[in-house]
C-alpha atoms as a PDB file:
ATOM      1  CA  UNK A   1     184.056-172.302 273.184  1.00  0.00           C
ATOM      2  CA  UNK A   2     184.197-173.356 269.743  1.00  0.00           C
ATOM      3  CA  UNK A   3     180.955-174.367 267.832  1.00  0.00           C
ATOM      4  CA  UNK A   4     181.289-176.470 264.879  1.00  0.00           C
ATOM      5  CA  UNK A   5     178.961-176.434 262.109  1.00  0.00           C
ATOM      6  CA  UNK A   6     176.090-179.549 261.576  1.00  0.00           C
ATOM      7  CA  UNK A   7     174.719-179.981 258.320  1.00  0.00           C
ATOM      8  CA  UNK A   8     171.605-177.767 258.924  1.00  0.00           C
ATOM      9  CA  UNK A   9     173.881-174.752 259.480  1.00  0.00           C
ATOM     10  CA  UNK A  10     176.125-175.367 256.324  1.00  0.00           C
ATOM     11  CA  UNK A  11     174.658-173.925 253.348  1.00  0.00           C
ATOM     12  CA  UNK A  12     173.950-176.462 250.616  1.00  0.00           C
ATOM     13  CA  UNK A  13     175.367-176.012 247.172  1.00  0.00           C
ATOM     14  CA  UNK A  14     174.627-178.362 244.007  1.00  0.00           C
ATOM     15  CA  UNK A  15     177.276-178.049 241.584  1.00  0.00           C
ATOM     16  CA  UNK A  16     176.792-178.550 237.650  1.00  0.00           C
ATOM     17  CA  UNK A  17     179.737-179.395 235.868  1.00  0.00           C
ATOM     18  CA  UNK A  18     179.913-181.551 233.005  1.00  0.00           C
ATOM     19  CA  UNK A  19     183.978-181.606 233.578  1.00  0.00           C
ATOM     20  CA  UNK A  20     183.993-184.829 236.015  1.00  0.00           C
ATOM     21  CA  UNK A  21     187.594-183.479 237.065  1.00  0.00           C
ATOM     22  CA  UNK A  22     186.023-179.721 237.371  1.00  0.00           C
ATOM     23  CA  UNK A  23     183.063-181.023 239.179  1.00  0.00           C
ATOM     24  CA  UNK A  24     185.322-183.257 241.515  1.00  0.00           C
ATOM     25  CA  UNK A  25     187.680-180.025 242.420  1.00  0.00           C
ATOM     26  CA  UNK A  26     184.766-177.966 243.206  1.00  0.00           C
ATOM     27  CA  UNK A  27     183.093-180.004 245.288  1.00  0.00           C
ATOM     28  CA  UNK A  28     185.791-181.464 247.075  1.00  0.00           C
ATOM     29  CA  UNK A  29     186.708-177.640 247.897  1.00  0.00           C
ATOM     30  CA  UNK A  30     183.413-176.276 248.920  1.00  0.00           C
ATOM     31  CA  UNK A  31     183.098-179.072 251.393  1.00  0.00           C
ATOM     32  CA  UNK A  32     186.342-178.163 253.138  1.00  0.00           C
ATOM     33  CA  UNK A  33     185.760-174.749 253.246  1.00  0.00           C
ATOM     34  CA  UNK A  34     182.193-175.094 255.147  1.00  0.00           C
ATOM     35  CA  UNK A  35     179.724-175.810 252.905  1.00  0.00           C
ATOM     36  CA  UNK A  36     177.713-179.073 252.181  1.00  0.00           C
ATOM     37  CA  UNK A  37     178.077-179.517 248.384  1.00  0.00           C
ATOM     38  CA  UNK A  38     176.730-181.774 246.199  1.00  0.00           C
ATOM     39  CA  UNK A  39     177.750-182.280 242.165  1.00  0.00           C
ATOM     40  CA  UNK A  40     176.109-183.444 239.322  1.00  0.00           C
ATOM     41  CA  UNK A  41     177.292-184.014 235.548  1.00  0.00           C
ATOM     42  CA  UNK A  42     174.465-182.788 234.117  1.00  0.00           C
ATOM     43  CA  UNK A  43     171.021-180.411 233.921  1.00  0.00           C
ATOM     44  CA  UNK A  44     168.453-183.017 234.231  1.00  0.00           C
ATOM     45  CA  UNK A  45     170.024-184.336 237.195  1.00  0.00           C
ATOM     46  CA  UNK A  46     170.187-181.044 238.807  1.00  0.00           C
ATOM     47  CA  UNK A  47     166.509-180.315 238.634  1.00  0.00           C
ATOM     48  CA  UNK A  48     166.404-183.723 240.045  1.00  0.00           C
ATOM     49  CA  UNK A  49     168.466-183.201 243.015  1.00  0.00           C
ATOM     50  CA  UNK A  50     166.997-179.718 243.369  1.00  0.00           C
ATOM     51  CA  UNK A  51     163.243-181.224 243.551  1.00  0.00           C
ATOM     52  CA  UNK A  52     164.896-183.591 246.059  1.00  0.00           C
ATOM     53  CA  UNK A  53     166.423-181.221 248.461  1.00  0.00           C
ATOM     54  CA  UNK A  54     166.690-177.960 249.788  1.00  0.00           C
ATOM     55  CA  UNK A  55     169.809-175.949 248.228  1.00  0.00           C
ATOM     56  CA  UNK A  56     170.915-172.714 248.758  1.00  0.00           C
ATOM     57  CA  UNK A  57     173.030-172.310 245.824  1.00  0.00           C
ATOM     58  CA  UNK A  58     173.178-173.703 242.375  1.00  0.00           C
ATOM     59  CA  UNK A  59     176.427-173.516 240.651  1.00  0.00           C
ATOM     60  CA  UNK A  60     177.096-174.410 237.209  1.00  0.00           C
ATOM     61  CA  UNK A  61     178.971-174.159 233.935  1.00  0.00           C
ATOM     62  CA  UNK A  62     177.246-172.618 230.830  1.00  0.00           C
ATOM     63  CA  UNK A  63     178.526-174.952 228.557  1.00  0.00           C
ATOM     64  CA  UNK A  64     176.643-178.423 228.575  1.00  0.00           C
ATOM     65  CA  UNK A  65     174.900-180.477 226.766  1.00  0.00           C
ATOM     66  CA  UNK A  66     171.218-180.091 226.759  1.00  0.00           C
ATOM     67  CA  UNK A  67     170.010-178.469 228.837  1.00  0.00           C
ATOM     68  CA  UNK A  68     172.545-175.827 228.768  1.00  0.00           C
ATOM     69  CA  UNK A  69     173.383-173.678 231.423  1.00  0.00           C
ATOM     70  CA  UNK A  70     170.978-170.512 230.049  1.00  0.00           C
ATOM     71  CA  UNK A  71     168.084-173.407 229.983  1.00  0.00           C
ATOM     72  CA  UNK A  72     169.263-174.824 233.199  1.00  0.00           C
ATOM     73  CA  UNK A  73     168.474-171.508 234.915  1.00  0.00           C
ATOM     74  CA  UNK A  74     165.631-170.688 233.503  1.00  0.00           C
ATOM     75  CA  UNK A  75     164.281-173.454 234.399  1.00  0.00           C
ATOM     76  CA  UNK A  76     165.294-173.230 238.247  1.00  0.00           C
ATOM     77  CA  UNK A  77     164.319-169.742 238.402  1.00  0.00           C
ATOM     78  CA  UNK A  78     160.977-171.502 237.210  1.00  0.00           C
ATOM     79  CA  UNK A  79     160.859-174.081 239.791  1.00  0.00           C
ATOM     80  CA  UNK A  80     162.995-172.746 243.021  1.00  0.00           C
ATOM     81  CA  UNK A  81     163.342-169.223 242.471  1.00  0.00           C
ATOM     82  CA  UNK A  82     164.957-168.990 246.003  1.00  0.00           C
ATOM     83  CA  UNK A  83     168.141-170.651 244.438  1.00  0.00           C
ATOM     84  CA  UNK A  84     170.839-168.383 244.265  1.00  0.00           C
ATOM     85  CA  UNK A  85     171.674-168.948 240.682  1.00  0.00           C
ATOM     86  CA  UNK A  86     175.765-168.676 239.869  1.00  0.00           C
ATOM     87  CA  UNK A  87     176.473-169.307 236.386  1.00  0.00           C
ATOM     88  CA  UNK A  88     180.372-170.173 235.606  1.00  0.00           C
ATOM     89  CA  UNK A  89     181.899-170.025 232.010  1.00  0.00           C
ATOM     90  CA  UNK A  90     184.978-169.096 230.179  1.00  0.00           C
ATOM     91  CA  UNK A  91     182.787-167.465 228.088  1.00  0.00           C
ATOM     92  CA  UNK A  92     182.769-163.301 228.958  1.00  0.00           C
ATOM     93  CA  UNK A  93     179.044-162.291 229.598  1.00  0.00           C
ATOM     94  CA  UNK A  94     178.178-159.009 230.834  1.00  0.00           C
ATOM     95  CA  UNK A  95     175.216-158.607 233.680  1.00  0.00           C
ATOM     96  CA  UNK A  96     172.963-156.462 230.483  1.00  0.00           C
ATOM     97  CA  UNK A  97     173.633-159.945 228.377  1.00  0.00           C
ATOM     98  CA  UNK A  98     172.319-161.935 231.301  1.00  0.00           C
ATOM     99  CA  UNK A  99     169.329-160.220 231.641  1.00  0.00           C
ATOM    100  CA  UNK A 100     168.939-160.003 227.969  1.00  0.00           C
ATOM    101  CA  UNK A 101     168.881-163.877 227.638  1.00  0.00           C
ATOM    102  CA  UNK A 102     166.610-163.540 230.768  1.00  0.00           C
ATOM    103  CA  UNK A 103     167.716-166.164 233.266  1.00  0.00           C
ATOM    104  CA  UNK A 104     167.391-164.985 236.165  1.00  0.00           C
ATOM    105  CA  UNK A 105     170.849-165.509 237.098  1.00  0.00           C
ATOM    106  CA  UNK A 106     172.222-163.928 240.338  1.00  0.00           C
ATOM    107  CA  UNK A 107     175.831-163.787 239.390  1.00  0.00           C
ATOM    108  CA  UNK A 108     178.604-165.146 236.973  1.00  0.00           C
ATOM    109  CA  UNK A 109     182.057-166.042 237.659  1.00  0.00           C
ATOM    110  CA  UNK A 110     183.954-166.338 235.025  1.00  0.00           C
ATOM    111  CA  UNK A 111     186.360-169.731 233.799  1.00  0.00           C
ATOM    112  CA  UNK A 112     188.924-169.772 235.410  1.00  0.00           C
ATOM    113  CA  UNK A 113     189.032-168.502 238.532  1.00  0.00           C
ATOM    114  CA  UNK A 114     191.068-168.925 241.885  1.00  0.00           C
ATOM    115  CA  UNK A 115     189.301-170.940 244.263  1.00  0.00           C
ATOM    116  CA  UNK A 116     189.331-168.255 246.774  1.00  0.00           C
ATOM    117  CA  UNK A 117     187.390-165.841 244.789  1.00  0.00           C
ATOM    118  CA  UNK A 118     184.620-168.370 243.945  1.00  0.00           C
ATOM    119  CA  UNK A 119     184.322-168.922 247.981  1.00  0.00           C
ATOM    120  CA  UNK A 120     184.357-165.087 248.277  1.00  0.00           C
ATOM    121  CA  UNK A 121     181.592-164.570 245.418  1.00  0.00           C
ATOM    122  CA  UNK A 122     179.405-167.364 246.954  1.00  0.00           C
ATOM    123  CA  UNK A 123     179.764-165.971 250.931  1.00  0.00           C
ATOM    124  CA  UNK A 124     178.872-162.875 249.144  1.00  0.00           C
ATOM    125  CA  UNK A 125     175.685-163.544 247.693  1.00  0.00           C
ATOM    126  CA  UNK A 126     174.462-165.841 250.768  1.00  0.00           C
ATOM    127  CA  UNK A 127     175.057-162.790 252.857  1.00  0.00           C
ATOM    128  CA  UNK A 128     172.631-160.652 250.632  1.00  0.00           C
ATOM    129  CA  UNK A 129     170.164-162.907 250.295  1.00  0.00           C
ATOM    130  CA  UNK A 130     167.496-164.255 252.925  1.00  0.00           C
ATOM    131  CA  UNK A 131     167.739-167.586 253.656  1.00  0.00           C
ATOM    132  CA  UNK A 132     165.640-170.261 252.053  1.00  0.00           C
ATOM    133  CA  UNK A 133     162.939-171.836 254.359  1.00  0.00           C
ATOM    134  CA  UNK A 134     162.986-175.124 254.958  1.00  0.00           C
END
């Protein structure tokens, strides 16, 4: 027998992109490939839709207008620090930078990618992380 997933056992991703086409793509694909994602152009709308509802993941670009990425997960390491934070750039930043600019960030993908590996990176860090309660 074959069980198929309802929306309280997909895990729910917000995606951050300021790239409506980026944004569109990602969310698009994370929905087909099990999850229950949700994207947003910007950071204030984020920590909106973050208040709102109960995410697993937050993924989003480093580069956008205020606030920026670094701010943006500061400020949900503040305010959810359950959130597995994924930070995505084409920008190069190493984990000691990370935790330099003190973010709390729980990983970085870097820009681009193949699709495949972002689905691997995020089925990674939901399987090392406890799950959020409700």
């Amino acid at each position: 027998m074959t069980s198929v997933a309802t929306g309280e056992d997909k895990p729910r991703i917000l995606v951050v992109d300021d790239d409506p086409n980026q944004l569109r793509a990602l969310v698009i694909g994370l929905n087909l490939e099990g999850f229950e994602a949700v994207g947003v152009t910007d950071g204030g709308s984020a920590l909106e839709m973050l208040a709102q509802d109960n995410f697993r993941v937050a993924l989003f670009d480093l580069m956008m207008p205020s606030p920026n990425g670094l701010q943006l997960a500061r400020q949900i390491r503040s305010t959810h620090p359950r959130v597995i934070t994924i930070l995505m750039s084409a920008y190069q930043l190493s984990a000691t930078q990370l935790n330099k600019a003190d973010v709390g960030v729980v990983g970085f993908i870097p820009k681009p990618s193949r699709f495949e590996d972002i689905v691997a990176f995020i089925h990674d860090k939901l399987r090392n992380q406890e799950p959020v309660a409700g």
